[in-house]
Protein backbone atom coordinates (compact mmCIF):
# COMPACT_ATOMS: atom_id res chain seq x y z
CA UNK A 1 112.45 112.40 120.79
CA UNK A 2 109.52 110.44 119.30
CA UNK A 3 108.38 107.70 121.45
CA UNK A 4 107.05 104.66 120.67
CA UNK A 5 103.78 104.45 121.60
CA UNK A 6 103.21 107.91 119.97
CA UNK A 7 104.48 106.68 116.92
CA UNK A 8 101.51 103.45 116.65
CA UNK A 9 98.90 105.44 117.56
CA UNK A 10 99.52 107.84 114.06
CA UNK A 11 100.66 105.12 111.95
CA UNK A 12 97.32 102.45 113.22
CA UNK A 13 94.70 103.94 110.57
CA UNK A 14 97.52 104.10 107.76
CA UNK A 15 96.64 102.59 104.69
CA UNK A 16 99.78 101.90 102.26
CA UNK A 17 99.77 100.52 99.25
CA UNK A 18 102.46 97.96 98.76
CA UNK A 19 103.40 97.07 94.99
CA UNK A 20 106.29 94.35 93.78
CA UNK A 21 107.32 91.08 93.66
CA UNK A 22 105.91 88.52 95.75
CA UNK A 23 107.88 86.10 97.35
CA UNK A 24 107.74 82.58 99.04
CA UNK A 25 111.05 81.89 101.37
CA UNK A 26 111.79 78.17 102.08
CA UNK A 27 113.98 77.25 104.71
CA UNK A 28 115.06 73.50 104.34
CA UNK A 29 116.76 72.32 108.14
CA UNK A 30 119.09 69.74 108.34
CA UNK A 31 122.00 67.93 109.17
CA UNK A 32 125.75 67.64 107.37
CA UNK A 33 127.22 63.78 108.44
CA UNK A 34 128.88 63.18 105.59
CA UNK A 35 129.94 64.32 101.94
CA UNK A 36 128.52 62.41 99.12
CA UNK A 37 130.22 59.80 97.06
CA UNK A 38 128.68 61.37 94.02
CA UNK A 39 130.65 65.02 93.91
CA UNK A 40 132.83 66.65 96.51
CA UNK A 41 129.73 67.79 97.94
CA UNK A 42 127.43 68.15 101.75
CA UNK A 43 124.79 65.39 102.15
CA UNK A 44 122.40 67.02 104.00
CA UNK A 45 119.40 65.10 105.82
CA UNK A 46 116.68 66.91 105.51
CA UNK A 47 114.63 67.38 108.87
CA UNK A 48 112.04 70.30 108.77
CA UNK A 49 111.33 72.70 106.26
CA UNK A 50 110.26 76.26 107.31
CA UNK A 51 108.20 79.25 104.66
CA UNK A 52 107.73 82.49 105.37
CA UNK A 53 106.86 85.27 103.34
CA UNK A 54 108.96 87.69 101.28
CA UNK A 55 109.76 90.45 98.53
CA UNK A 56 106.93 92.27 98.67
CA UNK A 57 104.90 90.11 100.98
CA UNK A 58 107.38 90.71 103.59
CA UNK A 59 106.96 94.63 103.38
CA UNK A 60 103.61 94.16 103.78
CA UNK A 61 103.80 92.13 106.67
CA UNK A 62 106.30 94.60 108.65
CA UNK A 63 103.38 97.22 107.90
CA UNK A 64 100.86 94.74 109.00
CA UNK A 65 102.95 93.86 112.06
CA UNK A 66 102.96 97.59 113.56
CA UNK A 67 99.66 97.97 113.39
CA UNK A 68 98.90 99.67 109.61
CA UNK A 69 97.28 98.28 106.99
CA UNK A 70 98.82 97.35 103.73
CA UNK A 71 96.80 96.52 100.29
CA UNK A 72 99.21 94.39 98.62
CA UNK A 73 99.52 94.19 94.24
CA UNK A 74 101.54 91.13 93.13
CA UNK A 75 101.17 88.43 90.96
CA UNK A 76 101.65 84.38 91.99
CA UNK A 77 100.98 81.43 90.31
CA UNK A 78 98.15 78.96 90.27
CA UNK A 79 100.06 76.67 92.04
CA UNK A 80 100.88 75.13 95.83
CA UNK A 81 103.47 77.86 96.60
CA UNK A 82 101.04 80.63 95.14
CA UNK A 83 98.46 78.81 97.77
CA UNK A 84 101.03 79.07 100.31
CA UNK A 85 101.54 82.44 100.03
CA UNK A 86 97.47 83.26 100.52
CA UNK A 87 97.30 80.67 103.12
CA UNK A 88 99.81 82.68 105.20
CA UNK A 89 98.99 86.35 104.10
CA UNK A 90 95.66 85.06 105.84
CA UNK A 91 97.20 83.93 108.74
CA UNK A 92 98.24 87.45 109.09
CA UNK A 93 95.22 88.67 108.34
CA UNK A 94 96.48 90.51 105.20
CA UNK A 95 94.24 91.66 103.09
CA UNK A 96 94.90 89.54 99.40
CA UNK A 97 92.06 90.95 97.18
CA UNK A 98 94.53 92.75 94.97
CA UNK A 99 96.56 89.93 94.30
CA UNK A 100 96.89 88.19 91.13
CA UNK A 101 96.18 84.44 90.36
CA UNK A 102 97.81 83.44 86.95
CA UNK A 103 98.08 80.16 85.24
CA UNK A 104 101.13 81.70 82.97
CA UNK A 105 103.01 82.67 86.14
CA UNK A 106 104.96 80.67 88.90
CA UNK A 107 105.01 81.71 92.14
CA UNK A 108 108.72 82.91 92.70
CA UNK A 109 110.46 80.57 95.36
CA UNK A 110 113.50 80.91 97.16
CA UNK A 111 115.04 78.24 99.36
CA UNK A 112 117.29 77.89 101.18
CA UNK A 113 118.80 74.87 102.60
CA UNK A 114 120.69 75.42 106.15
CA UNK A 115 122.18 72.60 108.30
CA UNK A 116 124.98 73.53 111.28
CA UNK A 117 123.49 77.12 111.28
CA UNK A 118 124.64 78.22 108.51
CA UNK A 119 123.37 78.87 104.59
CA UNK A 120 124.77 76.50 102.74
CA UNK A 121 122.61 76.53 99.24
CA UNK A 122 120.25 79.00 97.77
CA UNK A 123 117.97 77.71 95.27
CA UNK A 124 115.78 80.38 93.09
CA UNK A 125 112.55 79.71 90.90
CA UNK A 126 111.23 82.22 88.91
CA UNK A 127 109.90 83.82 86.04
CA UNK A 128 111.62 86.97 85.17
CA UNK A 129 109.12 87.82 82.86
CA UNK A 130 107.27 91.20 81.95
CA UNK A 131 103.15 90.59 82.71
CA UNK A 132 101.33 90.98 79.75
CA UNK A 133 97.52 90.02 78.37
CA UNK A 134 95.16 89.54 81.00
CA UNK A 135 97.69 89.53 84.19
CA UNK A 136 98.43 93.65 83.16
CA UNK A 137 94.96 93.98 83.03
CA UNK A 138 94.51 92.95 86.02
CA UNK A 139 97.28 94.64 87.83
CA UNK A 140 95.73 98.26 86.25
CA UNK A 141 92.40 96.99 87.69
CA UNK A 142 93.54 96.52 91.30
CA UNK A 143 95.71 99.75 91.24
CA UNK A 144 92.53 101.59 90.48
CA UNK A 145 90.81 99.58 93.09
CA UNK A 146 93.42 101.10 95.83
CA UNK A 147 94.07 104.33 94.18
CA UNK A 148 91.19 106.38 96.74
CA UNK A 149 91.58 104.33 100.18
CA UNK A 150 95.72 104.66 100.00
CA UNK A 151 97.37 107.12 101.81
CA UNK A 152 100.77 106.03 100.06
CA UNK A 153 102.21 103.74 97.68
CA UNK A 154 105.29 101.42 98.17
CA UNK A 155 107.30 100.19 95.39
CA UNK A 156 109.41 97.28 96.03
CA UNK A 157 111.32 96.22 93.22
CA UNK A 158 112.80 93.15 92.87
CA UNK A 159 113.28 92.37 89.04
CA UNK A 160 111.27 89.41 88.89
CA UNK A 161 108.58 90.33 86.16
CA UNK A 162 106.36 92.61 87.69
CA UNK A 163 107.56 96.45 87.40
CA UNK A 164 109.01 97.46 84.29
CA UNK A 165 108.98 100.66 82.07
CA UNK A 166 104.80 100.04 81.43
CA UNK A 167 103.94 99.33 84.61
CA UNK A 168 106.12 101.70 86.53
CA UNK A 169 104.18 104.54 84.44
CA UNK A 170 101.04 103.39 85.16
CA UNK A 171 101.73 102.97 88.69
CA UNK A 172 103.15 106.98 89.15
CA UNK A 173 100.47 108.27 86.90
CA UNK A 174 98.04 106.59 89.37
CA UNK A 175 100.21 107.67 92.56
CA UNK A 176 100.96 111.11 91.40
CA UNK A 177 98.65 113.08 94.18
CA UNK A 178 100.30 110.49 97.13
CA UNK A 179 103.64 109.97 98.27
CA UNK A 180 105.35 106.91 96.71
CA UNK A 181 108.27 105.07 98.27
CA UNK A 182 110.72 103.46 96.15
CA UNK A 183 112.87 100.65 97.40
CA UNK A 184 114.72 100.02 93.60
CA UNK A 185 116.88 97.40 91.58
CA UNK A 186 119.90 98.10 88.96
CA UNK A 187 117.31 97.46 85.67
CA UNK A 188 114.69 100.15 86.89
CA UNK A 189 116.72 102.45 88.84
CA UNK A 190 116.05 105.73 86.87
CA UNK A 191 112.62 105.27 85.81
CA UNK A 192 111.27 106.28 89.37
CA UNK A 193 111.10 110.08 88.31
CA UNK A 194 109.47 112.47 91.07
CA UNK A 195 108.76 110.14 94.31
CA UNK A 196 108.94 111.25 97.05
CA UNK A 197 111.62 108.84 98.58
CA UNK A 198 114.13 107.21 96.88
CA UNK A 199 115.88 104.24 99.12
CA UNK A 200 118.52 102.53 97.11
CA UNK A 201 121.26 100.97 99.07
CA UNK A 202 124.98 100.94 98.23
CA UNK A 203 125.38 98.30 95.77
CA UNK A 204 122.80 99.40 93.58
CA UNK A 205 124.19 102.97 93.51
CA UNK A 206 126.95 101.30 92.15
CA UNK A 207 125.94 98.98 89.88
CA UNK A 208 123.96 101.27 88.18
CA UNK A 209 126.87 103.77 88.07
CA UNK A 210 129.23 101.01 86.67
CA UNK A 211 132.03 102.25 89.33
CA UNK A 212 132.66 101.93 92.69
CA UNK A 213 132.34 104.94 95.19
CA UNK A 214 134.60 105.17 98.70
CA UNK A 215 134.21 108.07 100.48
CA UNK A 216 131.74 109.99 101.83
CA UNK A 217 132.53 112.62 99.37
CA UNK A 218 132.36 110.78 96.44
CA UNK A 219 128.82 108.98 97.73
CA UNK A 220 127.62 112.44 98.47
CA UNK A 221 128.41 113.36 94.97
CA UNK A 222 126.19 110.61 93.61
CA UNK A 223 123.22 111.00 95.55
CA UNK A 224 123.26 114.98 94.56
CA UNK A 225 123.36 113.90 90.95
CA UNK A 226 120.72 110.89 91.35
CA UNK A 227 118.46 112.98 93.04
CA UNK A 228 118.25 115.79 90.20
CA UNK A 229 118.40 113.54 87.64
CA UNK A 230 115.05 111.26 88.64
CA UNK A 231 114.08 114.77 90.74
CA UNK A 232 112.20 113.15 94.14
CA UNK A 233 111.99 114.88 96.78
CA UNK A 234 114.27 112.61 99.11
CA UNK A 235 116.86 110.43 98.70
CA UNK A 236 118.28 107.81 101.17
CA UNK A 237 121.12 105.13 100.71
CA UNK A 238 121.85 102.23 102.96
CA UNK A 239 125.09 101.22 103.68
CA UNK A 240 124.75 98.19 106.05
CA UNK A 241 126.84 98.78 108.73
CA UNK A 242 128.24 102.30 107.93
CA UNK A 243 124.47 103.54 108.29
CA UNK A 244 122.50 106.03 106.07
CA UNK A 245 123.70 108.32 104.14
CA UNK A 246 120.49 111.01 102.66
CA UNK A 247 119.78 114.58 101.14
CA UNK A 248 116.24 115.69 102.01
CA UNK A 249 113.64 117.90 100.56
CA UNK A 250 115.98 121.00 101.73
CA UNK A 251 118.86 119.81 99.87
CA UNK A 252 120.87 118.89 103.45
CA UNK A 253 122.91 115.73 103.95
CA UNK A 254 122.86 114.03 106.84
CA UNK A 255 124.44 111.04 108.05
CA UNK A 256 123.29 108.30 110.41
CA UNK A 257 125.11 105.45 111.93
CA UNK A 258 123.96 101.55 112.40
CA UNK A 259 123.33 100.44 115.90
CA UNK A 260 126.09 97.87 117.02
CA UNK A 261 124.02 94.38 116.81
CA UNK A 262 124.94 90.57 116.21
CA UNK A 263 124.22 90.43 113.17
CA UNK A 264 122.52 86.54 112.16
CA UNK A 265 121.17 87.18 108.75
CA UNK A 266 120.88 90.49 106.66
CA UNK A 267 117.95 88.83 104.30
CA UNK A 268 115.11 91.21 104.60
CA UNK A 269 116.60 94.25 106.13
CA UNK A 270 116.14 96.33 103.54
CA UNK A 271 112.24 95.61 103.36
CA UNK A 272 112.24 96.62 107.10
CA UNK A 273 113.71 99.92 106.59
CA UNK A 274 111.52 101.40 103.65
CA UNK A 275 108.18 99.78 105.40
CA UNK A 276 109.61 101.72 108.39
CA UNK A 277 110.60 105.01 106.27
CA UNK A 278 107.28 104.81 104.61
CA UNK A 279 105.34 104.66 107.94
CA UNK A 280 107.00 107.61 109.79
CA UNK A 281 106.97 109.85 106.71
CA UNK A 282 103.35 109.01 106.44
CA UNK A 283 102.60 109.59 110.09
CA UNK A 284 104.28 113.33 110.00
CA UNK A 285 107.77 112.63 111.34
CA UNK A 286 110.36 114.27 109.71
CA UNK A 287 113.47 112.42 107.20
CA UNK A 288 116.09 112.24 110.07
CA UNK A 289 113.57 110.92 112.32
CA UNK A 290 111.94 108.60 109.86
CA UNK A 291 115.65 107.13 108.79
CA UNK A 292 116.41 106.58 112.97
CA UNK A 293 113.40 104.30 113.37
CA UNK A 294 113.77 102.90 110.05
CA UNK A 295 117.61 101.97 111.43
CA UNK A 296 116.62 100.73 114.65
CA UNK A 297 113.78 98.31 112.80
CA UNK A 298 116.57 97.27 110.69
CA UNK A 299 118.95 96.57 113.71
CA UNK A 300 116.39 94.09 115.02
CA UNK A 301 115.94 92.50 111.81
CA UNK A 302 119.15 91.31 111.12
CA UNK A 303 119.53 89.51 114.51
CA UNK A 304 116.61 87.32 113.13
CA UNK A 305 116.46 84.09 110.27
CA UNK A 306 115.43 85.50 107.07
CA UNK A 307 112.88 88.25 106.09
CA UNK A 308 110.96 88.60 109.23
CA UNK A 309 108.94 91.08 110.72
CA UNK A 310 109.42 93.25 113.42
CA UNK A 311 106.86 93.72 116.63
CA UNK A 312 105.29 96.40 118.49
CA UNK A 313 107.05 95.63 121.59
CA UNK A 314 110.67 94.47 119.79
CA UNK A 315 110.15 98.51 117.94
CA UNK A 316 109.07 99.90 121.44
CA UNK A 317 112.47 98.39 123.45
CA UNK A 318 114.11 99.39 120.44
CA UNK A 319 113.10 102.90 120.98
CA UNK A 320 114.27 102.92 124.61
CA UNK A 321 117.36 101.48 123.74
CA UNK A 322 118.81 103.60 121.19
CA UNK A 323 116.53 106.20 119.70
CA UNK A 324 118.14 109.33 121.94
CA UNK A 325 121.83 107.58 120.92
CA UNK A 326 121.33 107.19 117.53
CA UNK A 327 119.79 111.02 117.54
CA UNK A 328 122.91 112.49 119.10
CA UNK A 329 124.72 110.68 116.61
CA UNK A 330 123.07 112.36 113.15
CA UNK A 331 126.16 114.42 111.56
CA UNK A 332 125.34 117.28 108.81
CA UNK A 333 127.90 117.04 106.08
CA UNK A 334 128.58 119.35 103.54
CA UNK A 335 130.55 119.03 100.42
């Protein structure tokens, strides 16, 4: 067993790389008294309105959080959100030197409008745009800038302008003597060719397959076929509450369950498990260990609002509570 404490002391002097799609979340609290006389509609009355940060300003956060240091690459807008965003990555005491200001770009926002507890409306704003011009130039710049104090690089893809085919190249050719994580979406999926973990979850696997896939047998199939077709080194796929489901660097598959939690609000779980992935892999623990504390960061996640962060101590009583369960739990399939 890994314990906690072990496990912050090697990840502390970590320095990852985080690259994607930054993120403002806006949580709009309120009340439902009555529908409107306009459209069958909720009025809701407005009564506090909540931002944290997301996409990739979330995974760097979680890193931030456990006591590593991440060098975020995004792009936001010169506008109040985009000020936002800094004003809080500061708060945190993230580093933002290697983020881009642009003029051309709007900081993406998503809000969300909640009254009774529950989600009611999702609004989006964003770009979904491909940087060009100066903003490219600019994201090479700071990827040089990071390239010799990394020890990894994160990809978190969220198809909102940032990573496509140009920058995706630059980013392995850059990367190639460091791991890279890859947390990917349906547009990119195969373009992330020799990393050295692959984490898409279910749906994706799907969507980019164009079919559904039910058993194990059939999901084992896939990954097999993913992972020599964009050849990295490791390949993981979450399932929500069915677990992981991986093939390492050996070519075994192994299976690992989800630990039994209320679950409040999925948003955000996904950034917690490759942040957590990333860190453990970095810090010398092996896959199956890496996807356990990955699972039990995600398990705390969920019982939280929105993309939030997990804590030393909330990872630490996470550890006591289910790291030797979830262990005896890892099944080796074969096919």
């Amino acid at each position: 067993m890994i314990r906690a404490d072990d496990f912050l002391k090697k990840i502390k002097n970590l320095k990852i790389t985080v690259i994607g799609d930054i993120i403002l979340d806006e949580y709009i609290f309120g009340e439902v008294e009555r529908i409107s006389p306009e459209a069958p509609v909720p009025v809701v009355r407005a009564e506090k309105n909540l931002y944290n940060l997301g996409g990739a300003a979330n995974v760097a956060l979680n890193i931030k959080s456990l006591g590593a240091e991440p060098l975020l690459i995004g792009v936001i807008g010169k506008d109040s959100p985009g000020e936002r965003v800094i004003q809080k990555l500061k708060e945190k005491k993230i580093n933002t030197d290697y983020i881009i200001v642009s003029g051309e770009w709007k900081t993406i926002v998503k809000s969300r409008i909640i009254a009774q507890n529950q989600q009611i409306l999702r609004i989006d704003y964003e770009n979904n745009m491909e940087i060009k011009g100066d903003v490219f130039k600019k994201f090479l710049e700071s990827l040089e800038k990071v390239q010799q104090e990394s020890d990894a690089f994160l990809i978190q893809d969220y198809e909102k302008g940032l990573l496509f085919k140009k920058t995706i190249k630059e980013i392995l050719e850059i990367s190639k003597n460091k791991p890279v994580f890859v947390d990917p979406k349906f547009e990119n999926f195969f373009l992330y060719k020799n990393v050295y973990l692959f984490k898409p979850n279910l749906k994706e696997v799907e969507k980019s397959l164009g079919k559904r896939v039910k058993d194990d047998a059939g999901k084992i199939t896939v990954l097999k076929n993913i992972k020599s077709k964009i050849k990295c080194k490791n390949i993981v796929m979450t399932m929500g509450e069915k677990g992981m489901l991986g093939i390492d660097s050996k070519n075994r598959v192994f299976k690992i369950p989800s630990i039994k939690v209320e679950v409040y609000d999925v948003t955000g779980a996904g950034d917690t498990v490759i942040s957590l992935l990333s860190l453990a892999l970095c810090s010398k623990s092996d896959i199956i260990h890496s996807c356990i504390i990955a699972t039990i960061g995600a398990g705390i996640e969920v019982t939280k609002l929105g993309a939030s962060s997990i804590t030393k101590s909330e990872l630490t009583d996470g550890f006591k509570n289910f790291y030797n369960r979830l262990f005896k739990q890892v099944k080796f399939l074969t096919v």
